[in-house]
PDB file of N, CA and C in Angstrom:
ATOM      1  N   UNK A   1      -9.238 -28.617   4.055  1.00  0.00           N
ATOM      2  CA  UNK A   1      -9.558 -28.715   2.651  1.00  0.00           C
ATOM      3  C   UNK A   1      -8.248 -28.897   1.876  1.00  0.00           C
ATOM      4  N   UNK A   2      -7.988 -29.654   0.762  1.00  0.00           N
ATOM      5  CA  UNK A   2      -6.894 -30.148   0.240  1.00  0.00           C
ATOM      6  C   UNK A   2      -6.848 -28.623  -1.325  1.00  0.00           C
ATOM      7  N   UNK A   3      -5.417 -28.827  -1.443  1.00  0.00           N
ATOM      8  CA  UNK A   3      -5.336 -27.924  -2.944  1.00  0.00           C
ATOM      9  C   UNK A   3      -5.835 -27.840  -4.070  1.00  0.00           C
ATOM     10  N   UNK A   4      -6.175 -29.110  -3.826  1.00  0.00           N
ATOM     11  CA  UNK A   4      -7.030 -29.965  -5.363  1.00  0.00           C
ATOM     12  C   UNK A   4      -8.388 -29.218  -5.118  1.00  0.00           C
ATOM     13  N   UNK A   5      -8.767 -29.268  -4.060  1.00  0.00           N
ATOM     14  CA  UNK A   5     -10.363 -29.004  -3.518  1.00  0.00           C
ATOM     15  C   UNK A   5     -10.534 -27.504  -3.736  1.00  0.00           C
ATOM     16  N   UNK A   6      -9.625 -26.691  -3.437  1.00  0.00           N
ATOM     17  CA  UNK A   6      -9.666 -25.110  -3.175  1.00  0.00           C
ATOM     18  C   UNK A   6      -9.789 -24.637  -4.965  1.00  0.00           C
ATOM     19  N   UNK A   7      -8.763 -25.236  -5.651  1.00  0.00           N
ATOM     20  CA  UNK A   7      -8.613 -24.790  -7.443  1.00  0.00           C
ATOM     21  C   UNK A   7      -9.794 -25.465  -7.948  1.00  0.00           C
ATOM     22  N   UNK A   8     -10.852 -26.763  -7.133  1.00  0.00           N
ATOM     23  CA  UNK A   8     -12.352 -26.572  -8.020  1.00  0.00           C
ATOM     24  C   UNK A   8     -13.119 -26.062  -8.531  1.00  0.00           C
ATOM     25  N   UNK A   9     -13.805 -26.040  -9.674  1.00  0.00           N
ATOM     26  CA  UNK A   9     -14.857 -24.574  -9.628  1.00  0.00           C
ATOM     27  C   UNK A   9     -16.177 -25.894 -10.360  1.00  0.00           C
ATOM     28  N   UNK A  10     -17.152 -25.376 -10.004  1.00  0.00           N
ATOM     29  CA  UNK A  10     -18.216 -26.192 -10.774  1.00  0.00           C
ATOM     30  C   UNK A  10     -18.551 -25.265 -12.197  1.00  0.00           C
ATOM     31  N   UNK A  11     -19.567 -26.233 -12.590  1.00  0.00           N
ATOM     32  CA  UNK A  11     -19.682 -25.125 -14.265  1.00  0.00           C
ATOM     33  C   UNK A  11     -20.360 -24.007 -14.159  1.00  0.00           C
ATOM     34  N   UNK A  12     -21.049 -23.154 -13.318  1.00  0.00           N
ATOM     35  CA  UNK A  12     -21.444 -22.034 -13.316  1.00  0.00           C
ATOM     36  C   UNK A  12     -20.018 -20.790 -13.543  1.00  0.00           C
ATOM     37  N   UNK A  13     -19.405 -21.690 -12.298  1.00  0.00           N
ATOM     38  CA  UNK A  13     -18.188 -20.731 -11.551  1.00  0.00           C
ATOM     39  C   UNK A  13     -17.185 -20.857 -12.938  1.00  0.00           C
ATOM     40  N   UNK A  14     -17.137 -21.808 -13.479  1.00  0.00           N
ATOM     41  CA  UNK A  14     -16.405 -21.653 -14.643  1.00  0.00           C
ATOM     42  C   UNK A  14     -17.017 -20.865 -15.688  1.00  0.00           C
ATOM     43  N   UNK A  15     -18.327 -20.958 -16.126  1.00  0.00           N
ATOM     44  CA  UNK A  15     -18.433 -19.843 -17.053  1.00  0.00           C
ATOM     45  C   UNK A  15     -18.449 -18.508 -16.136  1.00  0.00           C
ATOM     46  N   UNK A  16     -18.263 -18.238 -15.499  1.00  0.00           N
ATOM     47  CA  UNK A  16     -18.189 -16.577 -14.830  1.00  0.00           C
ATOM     48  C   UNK A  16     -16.967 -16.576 -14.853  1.00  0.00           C
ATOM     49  N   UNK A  17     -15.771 -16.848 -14.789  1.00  0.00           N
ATOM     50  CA  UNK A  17     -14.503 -17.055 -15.024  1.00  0.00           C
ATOM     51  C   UNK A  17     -13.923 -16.851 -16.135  1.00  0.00           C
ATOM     52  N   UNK A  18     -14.237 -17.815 -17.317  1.00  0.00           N
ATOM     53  CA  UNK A  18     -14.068 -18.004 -18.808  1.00  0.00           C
ATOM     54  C   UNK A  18     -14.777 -16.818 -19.290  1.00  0.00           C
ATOM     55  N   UNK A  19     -16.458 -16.337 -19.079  1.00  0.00           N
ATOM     56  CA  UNK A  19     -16.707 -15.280 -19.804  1.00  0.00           C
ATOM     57  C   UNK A  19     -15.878 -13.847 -19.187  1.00  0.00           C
ATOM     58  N   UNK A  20     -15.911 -13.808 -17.943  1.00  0.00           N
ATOM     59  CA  UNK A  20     -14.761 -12.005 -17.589  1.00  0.00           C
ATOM     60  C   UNK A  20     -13.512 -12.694 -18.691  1.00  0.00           C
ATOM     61  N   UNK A  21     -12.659 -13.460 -18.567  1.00  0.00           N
ATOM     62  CA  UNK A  21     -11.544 -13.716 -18.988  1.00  0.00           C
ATOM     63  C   UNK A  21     -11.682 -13.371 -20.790  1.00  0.00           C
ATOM     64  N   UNK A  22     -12.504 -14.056 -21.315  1.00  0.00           N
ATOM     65  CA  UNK A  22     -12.888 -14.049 -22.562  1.00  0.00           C
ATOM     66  C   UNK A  22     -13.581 -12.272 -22.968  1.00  0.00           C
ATOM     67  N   UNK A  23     -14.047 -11.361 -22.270  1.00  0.00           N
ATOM     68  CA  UNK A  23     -14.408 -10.200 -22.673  1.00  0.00           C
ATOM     69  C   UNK A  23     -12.591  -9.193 -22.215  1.00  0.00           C
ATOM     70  N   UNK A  24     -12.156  -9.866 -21.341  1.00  0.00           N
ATOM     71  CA  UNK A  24     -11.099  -8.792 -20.722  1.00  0.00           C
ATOM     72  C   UNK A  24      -9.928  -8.834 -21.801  1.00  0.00           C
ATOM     73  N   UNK A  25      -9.834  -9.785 -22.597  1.00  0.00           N
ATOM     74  CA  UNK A  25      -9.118 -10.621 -23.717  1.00  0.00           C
ATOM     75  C   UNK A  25      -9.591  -9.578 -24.719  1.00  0.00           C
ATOM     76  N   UNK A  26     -10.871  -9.566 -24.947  1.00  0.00           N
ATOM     77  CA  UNK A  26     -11.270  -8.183 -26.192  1.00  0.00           C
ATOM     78  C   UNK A  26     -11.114  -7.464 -25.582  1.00  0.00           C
ATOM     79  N   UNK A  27     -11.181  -6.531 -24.970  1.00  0.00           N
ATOM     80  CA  UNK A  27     -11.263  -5.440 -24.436  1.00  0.00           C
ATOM     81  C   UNK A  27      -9.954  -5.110 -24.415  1.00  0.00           C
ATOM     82  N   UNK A  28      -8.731  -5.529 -24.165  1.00  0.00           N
ATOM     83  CA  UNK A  28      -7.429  -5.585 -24.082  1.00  0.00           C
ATOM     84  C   UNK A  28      -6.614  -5.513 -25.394  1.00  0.00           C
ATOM     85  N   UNK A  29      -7.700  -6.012 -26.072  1.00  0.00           N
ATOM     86  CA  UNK A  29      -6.793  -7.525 -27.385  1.00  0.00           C
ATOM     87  C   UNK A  29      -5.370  -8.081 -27.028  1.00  0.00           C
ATOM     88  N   UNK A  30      -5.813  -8.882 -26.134  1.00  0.00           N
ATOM     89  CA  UNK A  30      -4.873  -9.754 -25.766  1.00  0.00           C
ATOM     90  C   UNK A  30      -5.606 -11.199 -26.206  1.00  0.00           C
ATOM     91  N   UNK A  31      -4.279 -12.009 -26.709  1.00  0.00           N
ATOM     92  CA  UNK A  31      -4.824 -13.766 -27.001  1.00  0.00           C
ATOM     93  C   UNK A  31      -4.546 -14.450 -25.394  1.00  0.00           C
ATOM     94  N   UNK A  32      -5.284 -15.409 -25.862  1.00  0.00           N
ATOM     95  CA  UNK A  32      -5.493 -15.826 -24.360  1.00  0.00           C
ATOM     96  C   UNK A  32      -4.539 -16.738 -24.073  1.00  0.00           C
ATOM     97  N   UNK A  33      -3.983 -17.310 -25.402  1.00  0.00           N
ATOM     98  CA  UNK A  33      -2.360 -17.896 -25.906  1.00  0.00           C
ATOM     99  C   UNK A  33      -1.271 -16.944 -25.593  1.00  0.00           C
ATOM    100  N   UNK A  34      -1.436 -16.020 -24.738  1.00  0.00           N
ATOM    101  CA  UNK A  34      -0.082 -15.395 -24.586  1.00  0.00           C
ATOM    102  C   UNK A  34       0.581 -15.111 -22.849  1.00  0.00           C
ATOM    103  N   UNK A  35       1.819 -14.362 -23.022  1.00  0.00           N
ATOM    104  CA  UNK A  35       2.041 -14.304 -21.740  1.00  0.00           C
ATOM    105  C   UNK A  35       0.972 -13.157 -21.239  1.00  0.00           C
ATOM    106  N   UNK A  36       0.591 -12.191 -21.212  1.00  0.00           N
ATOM    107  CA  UNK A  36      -0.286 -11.552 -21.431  1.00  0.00           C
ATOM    108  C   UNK A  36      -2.003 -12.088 -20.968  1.00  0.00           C
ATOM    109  N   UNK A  37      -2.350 -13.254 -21.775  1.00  0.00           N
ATOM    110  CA  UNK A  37      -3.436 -13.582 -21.193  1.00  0.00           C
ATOM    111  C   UNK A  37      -3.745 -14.720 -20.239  1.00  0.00           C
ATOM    112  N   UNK A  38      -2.214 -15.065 -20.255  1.00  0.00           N
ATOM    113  CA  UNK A  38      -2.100 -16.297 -19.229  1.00  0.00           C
ATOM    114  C   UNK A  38      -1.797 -15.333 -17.911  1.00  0.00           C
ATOM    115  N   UNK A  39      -1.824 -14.674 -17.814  1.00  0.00           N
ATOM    116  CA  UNK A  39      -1.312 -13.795 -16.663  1.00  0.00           C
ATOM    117  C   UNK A  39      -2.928 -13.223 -16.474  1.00  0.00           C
ATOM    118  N   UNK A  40      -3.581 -12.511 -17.173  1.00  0.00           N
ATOM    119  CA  UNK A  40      -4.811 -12.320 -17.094  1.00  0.00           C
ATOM    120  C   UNK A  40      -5.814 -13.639 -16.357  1.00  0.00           C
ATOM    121  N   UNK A  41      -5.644 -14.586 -16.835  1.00  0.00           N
ATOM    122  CA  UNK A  41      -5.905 -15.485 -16.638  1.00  0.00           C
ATOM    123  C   UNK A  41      -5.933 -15.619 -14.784  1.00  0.00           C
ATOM    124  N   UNK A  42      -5.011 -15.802 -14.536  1.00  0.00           N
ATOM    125  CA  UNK A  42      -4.483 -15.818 -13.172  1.00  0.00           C
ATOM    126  C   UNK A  42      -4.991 -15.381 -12.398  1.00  0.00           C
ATOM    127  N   UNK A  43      -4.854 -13.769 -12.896  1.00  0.00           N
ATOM    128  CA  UNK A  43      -5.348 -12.810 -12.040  1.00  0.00           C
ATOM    129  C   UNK A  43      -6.968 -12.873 -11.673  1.00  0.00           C
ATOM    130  N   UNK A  44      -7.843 -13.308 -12.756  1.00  0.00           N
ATOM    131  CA  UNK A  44      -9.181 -13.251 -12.673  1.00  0.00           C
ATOM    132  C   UNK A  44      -9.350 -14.195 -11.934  1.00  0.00           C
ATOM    133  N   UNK A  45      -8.592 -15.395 -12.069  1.00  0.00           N
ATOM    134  CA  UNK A  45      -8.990 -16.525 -10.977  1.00  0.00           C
ATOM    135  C   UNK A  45      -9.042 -16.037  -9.899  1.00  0.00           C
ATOM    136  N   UNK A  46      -8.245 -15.572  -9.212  1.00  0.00           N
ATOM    137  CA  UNK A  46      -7.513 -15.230  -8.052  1.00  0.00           C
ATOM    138  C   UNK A  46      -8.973 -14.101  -7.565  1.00  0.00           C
ATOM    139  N   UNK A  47      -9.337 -13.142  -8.483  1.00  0.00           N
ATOM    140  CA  UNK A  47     -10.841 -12.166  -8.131  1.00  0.00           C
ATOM    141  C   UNK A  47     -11.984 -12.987  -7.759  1.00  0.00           C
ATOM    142  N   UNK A  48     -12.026 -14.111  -8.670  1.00  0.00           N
ATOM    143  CA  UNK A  48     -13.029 -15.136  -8.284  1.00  0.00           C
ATOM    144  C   UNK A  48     -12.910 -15.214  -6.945  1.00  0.00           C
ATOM    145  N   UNK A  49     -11.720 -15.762  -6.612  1.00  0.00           N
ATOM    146  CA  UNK A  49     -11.893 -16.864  -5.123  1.00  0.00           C
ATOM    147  C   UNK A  49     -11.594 -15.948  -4.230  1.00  0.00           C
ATOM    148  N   UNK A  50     -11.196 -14.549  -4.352  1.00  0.00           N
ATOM    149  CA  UNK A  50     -11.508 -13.263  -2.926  1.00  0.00           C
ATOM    150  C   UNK A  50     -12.606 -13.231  -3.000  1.00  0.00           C
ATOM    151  N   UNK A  51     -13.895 -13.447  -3.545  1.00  0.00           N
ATOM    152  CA  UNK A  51     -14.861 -12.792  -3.546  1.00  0.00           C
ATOM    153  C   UNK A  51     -15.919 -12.019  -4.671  1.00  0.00           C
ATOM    154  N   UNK A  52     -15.239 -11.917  -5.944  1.00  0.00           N
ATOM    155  CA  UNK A  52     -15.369 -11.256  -6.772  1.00  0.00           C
ATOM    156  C   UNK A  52     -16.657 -12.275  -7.755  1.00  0.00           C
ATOM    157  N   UNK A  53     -17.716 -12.324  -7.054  1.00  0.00           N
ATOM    158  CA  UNK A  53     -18.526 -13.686  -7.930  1.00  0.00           C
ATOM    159  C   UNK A  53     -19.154 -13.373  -9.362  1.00  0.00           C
ATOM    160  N   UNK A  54     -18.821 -11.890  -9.890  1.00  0.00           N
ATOM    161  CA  UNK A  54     -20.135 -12.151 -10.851  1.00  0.00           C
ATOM    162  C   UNK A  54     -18.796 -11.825 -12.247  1.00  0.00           C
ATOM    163  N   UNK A  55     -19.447 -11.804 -13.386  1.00  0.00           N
ATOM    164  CA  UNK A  55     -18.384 -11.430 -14.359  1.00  0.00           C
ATOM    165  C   UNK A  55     -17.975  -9.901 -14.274  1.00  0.00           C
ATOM    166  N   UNK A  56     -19.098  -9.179 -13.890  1.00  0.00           N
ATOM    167  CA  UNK A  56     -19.103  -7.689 -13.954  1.00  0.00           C
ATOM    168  C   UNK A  56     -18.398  -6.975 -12.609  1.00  0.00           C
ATOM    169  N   UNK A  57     -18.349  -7.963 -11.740  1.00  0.00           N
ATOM    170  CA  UNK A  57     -16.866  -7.168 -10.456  1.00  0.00           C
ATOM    171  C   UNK A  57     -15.934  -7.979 -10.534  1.00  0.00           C
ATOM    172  N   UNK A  58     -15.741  -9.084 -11.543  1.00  0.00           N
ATOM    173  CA  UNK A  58     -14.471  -9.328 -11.817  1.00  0.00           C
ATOM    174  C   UNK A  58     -13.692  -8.175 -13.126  1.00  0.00           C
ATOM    175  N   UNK A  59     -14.592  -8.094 -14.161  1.00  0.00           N
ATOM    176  CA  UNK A  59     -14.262  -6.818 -15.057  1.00  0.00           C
ATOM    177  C   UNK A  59     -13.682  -5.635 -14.072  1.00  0.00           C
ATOM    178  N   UNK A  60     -14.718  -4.802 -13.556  1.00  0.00           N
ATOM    179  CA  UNK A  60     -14.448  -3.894 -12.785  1.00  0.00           C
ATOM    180  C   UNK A  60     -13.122  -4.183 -11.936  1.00  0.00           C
ATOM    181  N   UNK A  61     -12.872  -5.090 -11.295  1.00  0.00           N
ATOM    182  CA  UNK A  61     -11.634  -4.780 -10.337  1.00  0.00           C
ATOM    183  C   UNK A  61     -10.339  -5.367 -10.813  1.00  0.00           C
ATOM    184  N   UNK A  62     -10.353  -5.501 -12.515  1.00  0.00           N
ATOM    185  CA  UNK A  62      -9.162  -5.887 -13.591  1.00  0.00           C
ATOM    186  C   UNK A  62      -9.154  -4.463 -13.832  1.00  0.00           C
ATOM    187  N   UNK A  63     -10.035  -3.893 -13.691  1.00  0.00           N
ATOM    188  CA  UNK A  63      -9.718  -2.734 -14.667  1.00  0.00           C
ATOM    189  C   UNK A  63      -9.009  -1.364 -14.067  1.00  0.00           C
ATOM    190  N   UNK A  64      -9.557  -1.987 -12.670  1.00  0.00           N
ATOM    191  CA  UNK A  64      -9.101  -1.326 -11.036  1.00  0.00           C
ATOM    192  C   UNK A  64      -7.369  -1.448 -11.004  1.00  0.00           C
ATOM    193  N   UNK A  65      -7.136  -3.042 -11.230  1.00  0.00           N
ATOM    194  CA  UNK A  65      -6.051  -3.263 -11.448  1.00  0.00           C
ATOM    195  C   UNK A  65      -5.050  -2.849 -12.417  1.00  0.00           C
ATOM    196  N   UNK A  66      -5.667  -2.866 -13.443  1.00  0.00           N
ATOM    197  CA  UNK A  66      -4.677  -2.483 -14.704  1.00  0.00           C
ATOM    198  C   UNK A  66      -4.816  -0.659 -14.928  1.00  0.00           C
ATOM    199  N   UNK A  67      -5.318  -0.413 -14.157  1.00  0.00           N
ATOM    200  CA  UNK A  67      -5.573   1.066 -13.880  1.00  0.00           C
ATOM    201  C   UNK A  67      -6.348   1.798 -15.670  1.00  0.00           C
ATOM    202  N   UNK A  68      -7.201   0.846 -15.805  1.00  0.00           N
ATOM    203  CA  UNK A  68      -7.996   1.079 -17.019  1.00  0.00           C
ATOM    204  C   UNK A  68      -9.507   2.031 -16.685  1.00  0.00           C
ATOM    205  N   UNK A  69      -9.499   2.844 -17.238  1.00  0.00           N
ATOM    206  CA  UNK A  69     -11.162   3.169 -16.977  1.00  0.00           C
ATOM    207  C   UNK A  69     -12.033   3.083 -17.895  1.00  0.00           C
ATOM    208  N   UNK A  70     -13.302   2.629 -17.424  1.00  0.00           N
ATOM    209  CA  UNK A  70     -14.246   1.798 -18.443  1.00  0.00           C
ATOM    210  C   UNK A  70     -15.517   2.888 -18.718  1.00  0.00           C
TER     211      UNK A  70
END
């Protein structure tokens, strides 16, 4: 499988992506324009493609990460 192929997401997988990213952004108040949410950013991708499919265990294991409790 090529690099191009692996960073695909179809539009489901993108709104489960965009919406954790977009609530973790409030929840934080972080802009999504910053170093801060570009780093957020990252990280949620990265939950996506271990495994992490829904918005609500990508929340949960940011929050795991940032040692936040919800």
């Amino acid at each position: 499988m090529s690099f191009l192929s692996d960073l695909a997401l179809n539009q489901n997988e993108i709104e489960v992506v965009c919406g954790a990213l977009e609530e973790w952004c409030a929840e934080t108040r972080t802009t999504l324009d910053s170093d801060d949410g570009r780093d957020a950013a990252t990280v949620i991708l990265g939950l996506y493609k271990t495994g992490h499919a829904t918005k609500g265990s990508i929340l949960e294991a940011m929050r795991r990460v940032a040692g936040v409790c919800a």
